[in-house]
N, C-alpha and C. Protein backbone atom coordinates (compact mmCIF):
# COMPACT_ATOMS: atom_id res chain seq x y z
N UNK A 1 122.33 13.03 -142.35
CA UNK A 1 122.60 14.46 -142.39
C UNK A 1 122.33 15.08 -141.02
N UNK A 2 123.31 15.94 -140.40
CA UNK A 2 122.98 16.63 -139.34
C UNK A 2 122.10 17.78 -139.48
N UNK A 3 120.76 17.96 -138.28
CA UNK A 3 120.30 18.84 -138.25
C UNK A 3 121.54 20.33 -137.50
N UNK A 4 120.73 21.44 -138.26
CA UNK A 4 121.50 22.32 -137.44
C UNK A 4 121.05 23.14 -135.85
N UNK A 5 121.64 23.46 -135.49
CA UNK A 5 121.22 23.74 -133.67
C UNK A 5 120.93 25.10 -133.89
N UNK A 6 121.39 25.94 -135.14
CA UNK A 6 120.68 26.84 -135.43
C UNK A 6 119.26 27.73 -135.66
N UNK A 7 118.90 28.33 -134.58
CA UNK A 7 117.28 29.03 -134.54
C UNK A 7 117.08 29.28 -135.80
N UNK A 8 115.94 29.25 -136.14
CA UNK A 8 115.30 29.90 -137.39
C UNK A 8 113.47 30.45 -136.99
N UNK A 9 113.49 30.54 -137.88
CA UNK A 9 111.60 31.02 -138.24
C UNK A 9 110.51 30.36 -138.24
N UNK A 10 109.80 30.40 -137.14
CA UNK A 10 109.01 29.37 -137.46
C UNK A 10 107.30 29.84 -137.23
N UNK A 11 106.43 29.62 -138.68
CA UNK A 11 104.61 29.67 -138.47
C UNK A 11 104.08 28.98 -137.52
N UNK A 12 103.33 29.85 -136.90
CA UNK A 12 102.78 29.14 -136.10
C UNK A 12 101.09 29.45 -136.53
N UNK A 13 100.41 28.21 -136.62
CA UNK A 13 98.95 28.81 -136.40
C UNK A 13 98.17 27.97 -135.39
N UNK A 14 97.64 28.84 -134.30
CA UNK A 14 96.96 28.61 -133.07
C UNK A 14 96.03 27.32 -133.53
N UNK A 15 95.91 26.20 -132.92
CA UNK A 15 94.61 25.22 -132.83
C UNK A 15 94.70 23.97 -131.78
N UNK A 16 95.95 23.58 -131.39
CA UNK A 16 95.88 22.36 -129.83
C UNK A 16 95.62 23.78 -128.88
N UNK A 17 94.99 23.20 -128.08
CA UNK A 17 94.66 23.91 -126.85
C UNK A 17 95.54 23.14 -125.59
N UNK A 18 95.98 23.96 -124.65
CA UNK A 18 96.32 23.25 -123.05
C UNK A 18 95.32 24.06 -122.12
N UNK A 19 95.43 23.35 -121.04
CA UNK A 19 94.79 23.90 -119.35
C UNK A 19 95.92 24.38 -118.46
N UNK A 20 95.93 25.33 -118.86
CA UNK A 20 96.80 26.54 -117.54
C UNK A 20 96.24 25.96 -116.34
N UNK A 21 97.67 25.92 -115.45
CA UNK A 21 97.14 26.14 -114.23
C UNK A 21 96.34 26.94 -113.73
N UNK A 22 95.97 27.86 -113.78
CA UNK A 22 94.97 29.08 -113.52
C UNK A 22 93.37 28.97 -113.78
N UNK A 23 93.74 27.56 -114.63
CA UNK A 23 92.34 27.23 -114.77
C UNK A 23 91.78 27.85 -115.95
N UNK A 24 92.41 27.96 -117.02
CA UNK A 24 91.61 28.36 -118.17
C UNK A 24 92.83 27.66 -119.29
N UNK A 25 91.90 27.51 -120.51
CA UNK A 25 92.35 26.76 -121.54
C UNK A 25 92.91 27.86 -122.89
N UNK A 26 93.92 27.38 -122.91
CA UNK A 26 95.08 28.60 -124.02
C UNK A 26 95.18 27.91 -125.23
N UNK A 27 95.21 28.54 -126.42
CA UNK A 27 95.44 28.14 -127.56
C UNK A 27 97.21 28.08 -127.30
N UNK A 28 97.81 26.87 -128.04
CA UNK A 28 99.44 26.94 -128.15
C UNK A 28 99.82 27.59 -128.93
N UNK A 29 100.84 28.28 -128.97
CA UNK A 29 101.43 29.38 -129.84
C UNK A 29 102.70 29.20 -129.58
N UNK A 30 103.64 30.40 -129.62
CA UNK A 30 105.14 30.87 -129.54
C UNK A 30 105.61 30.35 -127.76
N UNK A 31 106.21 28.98 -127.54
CA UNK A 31 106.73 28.82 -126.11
C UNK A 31 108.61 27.82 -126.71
N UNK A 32 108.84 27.76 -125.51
CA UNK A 32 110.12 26.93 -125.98
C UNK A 32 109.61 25.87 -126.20
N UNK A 33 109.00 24.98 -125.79
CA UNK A 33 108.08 23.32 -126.08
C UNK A 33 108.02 23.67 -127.28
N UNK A 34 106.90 25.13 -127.79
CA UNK A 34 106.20 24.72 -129.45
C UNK A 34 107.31 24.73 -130.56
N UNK A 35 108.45 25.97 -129.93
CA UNK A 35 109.29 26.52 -131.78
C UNK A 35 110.12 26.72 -130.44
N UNK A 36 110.67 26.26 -129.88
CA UNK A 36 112.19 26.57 -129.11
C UNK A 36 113.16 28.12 -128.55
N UNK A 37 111.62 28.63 -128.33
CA UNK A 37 112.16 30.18 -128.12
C UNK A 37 112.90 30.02 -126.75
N UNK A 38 113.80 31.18 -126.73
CA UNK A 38 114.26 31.29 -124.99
C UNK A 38 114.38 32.45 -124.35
N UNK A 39 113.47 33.40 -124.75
CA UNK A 39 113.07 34.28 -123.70
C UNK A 39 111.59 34.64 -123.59
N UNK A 40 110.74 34.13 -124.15
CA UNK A 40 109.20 34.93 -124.39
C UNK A 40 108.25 33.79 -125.13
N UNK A 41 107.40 33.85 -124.40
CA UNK A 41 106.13 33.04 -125.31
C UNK A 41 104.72 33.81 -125.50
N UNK A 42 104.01 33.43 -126.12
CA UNK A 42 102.48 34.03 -126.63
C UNK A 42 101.75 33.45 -127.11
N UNK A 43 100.46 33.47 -126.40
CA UNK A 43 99.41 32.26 -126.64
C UNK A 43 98.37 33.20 -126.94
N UNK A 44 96.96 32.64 -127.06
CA UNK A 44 95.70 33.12 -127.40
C UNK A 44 95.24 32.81 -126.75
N UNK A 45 94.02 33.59 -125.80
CA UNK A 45 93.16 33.12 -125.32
C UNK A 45 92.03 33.59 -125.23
N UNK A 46 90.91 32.47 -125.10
CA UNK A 46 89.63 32.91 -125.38
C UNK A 46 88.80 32.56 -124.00
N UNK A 47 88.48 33.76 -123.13
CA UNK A 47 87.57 33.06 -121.95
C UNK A 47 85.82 33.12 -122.46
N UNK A 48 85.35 32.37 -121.90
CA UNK A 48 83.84 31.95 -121.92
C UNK A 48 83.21 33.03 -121.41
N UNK A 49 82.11 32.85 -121.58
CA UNK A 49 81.37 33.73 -120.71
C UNK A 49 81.06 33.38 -119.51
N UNK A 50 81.36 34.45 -118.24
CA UNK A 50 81.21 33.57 -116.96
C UNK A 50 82.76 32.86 -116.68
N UNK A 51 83.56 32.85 -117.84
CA UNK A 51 85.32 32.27 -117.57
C UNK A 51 85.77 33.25 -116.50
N UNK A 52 86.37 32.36 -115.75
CA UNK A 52 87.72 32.96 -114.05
C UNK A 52 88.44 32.15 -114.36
N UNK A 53 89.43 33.12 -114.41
CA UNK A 53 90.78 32.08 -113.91
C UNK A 53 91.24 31.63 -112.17
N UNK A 54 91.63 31.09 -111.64
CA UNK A 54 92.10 31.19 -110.60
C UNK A 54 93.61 32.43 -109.53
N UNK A 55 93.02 32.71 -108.60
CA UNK A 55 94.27 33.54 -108.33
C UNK A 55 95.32 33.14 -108.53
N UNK A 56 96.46 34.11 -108.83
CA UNK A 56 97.87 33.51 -109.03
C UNK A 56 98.71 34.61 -109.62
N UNK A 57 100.19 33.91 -109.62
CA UNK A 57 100.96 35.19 -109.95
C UNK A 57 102.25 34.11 -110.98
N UNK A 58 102.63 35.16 -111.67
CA UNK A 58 103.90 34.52 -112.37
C UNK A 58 105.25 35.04 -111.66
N UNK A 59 105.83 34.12 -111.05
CA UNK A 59 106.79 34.50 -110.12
C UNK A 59 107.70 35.41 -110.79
N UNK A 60 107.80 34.78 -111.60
CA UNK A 60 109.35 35.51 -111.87
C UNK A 60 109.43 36.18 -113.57
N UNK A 61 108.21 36.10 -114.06
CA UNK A 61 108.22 36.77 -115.47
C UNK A 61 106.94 37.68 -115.72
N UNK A 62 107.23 38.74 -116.52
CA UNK A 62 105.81 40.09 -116.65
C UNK A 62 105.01 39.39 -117.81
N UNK A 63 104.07 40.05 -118.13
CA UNK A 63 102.67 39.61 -118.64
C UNK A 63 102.50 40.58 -119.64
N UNK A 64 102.38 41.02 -120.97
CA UNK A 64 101.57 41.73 -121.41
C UNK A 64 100.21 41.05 -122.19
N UNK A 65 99.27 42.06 -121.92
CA UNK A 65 98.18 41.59 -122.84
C UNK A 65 97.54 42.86 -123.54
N UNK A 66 97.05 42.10 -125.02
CA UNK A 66 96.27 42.86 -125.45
C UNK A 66 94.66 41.99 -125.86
N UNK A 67 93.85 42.81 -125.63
CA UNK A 67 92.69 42.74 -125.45
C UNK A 67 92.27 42.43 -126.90
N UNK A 68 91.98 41.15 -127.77
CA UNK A 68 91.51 41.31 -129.05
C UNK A 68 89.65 42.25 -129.18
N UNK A 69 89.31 41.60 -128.21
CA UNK A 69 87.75 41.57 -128.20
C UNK A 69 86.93 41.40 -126.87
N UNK A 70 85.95 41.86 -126.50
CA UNK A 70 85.15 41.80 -125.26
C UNK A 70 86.17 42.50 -124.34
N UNK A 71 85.77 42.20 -122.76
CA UNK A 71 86.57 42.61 -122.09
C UNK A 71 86.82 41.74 -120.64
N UNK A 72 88.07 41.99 -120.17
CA UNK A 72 88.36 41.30 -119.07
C UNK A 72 88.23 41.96 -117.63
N UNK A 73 87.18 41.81 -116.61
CA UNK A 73 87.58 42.21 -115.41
C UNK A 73 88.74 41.33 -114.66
N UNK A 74 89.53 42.62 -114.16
CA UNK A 74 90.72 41.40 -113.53
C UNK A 74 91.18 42.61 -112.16
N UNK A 75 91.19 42.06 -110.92
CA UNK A 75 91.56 42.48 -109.86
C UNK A 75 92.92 41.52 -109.87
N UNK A 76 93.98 42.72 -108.85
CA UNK A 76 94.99 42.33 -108.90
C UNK A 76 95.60 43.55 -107.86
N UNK A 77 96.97 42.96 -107.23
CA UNK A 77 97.62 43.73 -105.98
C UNK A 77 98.13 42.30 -104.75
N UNK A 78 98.56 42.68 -103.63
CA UNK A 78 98.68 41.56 -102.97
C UNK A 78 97.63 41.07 -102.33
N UNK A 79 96.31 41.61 -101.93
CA UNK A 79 95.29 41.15 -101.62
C UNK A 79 93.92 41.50 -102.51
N UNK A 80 94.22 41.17 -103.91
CA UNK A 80 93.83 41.33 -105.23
C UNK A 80 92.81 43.13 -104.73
N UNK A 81 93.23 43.75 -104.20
CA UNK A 81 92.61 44.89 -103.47
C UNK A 81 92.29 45.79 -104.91
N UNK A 82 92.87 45.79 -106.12
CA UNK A 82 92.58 46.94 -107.24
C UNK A 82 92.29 46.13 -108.17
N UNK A 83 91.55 47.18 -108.97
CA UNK A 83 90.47 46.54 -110.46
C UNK A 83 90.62 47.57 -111.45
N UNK A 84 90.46 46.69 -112.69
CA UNK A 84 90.69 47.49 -113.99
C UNK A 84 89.77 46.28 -114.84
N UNK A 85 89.17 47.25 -115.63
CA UNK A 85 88.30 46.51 -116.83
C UNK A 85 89.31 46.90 -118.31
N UNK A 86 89.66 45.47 -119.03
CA UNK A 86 90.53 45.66 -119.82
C UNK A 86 89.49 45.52 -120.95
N UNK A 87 89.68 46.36 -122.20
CA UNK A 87 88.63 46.08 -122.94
C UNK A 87 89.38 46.06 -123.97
N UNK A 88 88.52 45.54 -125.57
CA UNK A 88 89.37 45.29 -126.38
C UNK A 88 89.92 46.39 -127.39
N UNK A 89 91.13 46.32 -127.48
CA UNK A 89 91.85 47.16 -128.74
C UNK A 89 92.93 48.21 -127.01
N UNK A 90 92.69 47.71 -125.96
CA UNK A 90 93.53 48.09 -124.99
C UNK A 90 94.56 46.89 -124.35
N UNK A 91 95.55 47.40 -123.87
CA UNK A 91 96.59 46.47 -123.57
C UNK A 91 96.83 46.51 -121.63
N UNK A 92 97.40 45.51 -121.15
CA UNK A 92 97.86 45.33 -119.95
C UNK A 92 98.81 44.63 -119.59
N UNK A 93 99.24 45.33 -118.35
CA UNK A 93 100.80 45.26 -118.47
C UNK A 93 100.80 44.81 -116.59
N UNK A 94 101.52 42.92 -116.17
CA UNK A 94 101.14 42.89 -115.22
C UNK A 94 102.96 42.59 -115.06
N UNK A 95 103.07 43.18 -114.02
CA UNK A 95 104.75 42.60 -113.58
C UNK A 95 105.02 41.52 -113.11
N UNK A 96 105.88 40.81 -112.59
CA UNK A 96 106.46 39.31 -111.97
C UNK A 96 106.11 39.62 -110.44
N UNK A 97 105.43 38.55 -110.16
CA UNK A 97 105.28 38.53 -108.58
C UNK A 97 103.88 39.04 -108.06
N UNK A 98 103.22 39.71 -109.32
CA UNK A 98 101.88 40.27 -108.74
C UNK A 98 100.31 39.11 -108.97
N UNK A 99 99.76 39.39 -107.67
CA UNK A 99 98.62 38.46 -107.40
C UNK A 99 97.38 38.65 -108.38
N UNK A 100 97.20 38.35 -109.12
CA UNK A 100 96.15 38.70 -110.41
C UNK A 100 94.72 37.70 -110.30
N UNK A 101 94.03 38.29 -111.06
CA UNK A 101 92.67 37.07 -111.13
C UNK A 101 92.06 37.59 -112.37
N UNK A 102 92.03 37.46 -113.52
CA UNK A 102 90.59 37.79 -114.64
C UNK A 102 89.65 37.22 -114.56
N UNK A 103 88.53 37.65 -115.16
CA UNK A 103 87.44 37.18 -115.36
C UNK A 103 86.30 38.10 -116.54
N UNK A 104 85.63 37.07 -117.41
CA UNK A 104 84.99 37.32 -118.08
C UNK A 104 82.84 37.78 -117.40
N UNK A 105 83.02 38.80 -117.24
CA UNK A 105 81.44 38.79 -116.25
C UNK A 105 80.65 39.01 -117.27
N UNK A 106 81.00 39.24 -118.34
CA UNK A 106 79.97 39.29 -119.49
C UNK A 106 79.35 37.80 -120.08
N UNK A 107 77.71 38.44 -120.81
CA UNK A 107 77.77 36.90 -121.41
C UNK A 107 78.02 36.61 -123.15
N UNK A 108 79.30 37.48 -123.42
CA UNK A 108 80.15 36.86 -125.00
C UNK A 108 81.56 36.60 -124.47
N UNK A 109 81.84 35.94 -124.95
CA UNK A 109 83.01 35.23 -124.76
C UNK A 109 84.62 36.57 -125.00
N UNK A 110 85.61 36.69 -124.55
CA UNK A 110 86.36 37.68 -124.76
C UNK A 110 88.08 37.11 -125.17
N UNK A 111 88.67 37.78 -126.41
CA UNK A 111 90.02 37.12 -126.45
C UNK A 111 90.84 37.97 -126.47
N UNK A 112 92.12 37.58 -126.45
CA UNK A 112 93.38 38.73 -125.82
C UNK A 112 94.50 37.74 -126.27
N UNK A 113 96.11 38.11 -127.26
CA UNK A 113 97.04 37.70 -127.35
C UNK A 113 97.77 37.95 -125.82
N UNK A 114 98.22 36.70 -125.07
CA UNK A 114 99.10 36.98 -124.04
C UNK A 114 100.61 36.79 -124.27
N UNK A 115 101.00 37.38 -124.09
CA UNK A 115 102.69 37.08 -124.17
C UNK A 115 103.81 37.73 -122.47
N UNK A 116 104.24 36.31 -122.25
CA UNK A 116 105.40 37.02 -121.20
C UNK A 116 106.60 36.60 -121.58
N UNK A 117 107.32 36.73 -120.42
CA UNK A 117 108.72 36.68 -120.41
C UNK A 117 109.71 35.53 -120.14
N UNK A 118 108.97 34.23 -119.77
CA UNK A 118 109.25 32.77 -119.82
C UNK A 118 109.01 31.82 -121.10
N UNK A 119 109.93 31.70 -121.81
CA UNK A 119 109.21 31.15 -122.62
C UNK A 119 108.71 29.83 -122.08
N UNK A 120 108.64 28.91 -121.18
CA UNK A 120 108.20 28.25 -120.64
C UNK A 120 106.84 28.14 -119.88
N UNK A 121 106.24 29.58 -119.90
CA UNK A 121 104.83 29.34 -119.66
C UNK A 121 104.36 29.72 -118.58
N UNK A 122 104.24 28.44 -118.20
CA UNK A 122 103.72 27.74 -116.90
C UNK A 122 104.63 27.80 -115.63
N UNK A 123 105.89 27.14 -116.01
CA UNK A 123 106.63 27.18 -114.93
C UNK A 123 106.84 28.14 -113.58
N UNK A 124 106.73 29.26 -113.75
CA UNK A 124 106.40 30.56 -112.83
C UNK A 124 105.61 30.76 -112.14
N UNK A 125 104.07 29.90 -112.59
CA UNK A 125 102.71 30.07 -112.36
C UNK A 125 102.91 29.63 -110.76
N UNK A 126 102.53 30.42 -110.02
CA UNK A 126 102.09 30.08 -108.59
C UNK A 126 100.64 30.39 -108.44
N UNK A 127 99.90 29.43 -108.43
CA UNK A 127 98.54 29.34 -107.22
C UNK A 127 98.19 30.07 -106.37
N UNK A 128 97.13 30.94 -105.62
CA UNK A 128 97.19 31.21 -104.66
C UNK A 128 95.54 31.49 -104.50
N UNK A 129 95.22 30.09 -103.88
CA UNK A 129 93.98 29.57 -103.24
C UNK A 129 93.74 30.58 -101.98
N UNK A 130 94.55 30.82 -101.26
CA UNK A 130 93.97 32.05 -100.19
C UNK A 130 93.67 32.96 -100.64
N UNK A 131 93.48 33.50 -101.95
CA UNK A 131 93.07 35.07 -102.25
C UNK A 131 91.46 34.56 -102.94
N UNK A 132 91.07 33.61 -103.23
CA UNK A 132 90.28 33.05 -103.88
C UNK A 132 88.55 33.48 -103.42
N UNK A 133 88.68 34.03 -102.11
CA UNK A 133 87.39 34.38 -101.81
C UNK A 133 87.22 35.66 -101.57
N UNK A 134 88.48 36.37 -102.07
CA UNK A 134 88.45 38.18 -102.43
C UNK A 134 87.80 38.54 -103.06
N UNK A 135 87.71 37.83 -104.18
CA UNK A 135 86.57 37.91 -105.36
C UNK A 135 85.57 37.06 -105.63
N UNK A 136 84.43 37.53 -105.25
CA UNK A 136 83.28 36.69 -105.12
C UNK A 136 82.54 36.94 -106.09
N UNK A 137 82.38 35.47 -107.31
CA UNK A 137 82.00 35.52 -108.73
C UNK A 137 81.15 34.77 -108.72
């Protein structure tokens, strides 16, 4: 019997984890890999206490987040020069191309549904080890 090439609906409930480039570990959720989406994915994530991600930017796709719980300091700009404390039951909204960094400075752990505009993730993720001593954690 042929399967059909037809999208449908699909549950997802969060529990394999991956390692972002960025250096922090995401629950798998909604990407084209998990349920075959093709414009948008959304993961969970939970940073530690004391959790940084590494600088970096998503080249070419925007970011929203909402804040489940705790809160995230995250500088961001081209020389991560501006700061915002995202806290929970608030949302953030980062565009394509911008130099970002979060971090958890508290000591409870903080989570936030992320969703952008790749459903692919990762692929966008650029590095950027020269901004890395802007923020001294």
């Amino acid at each position: 019997m042929l399967q059909s090439s037809k999208p449908t609906c699909r549950l997802v409930r969060p529990g394999q984890t991956y390692n972002g480039k960025q250096g922090l570990s995401y629950f798998e959720g909604i990407s084209a890999q998990a349920v075959g989406s093709t414009g948008i994915c959304m993961h969970l994530l939970i940073m530690p206490p004391g959790g940084r991600a590494k600088a970096h930017k998503h080249e070419t796709h925007e970011t929203a987040i909402y804040m489940l719980s705790g809160e995230a300091h995250t500088w961001f700009g081209e020389r991560l020069e501006e700061y915002v404390i995202v806290r929970a039951g608030e949302m953030f909204y980062i565009p394509a191309g911008v130099p970002h960094l979060p971090a958890n400075l508290s000591d409870q752990p903080c989570s936030a549904v992320i969703a952008r505009t790749d459903p692919n993730e990762q692929e966008s993720v650029v590095l950027l080890p020269e901004l890395e001593a802007l923020v001294p954690l």
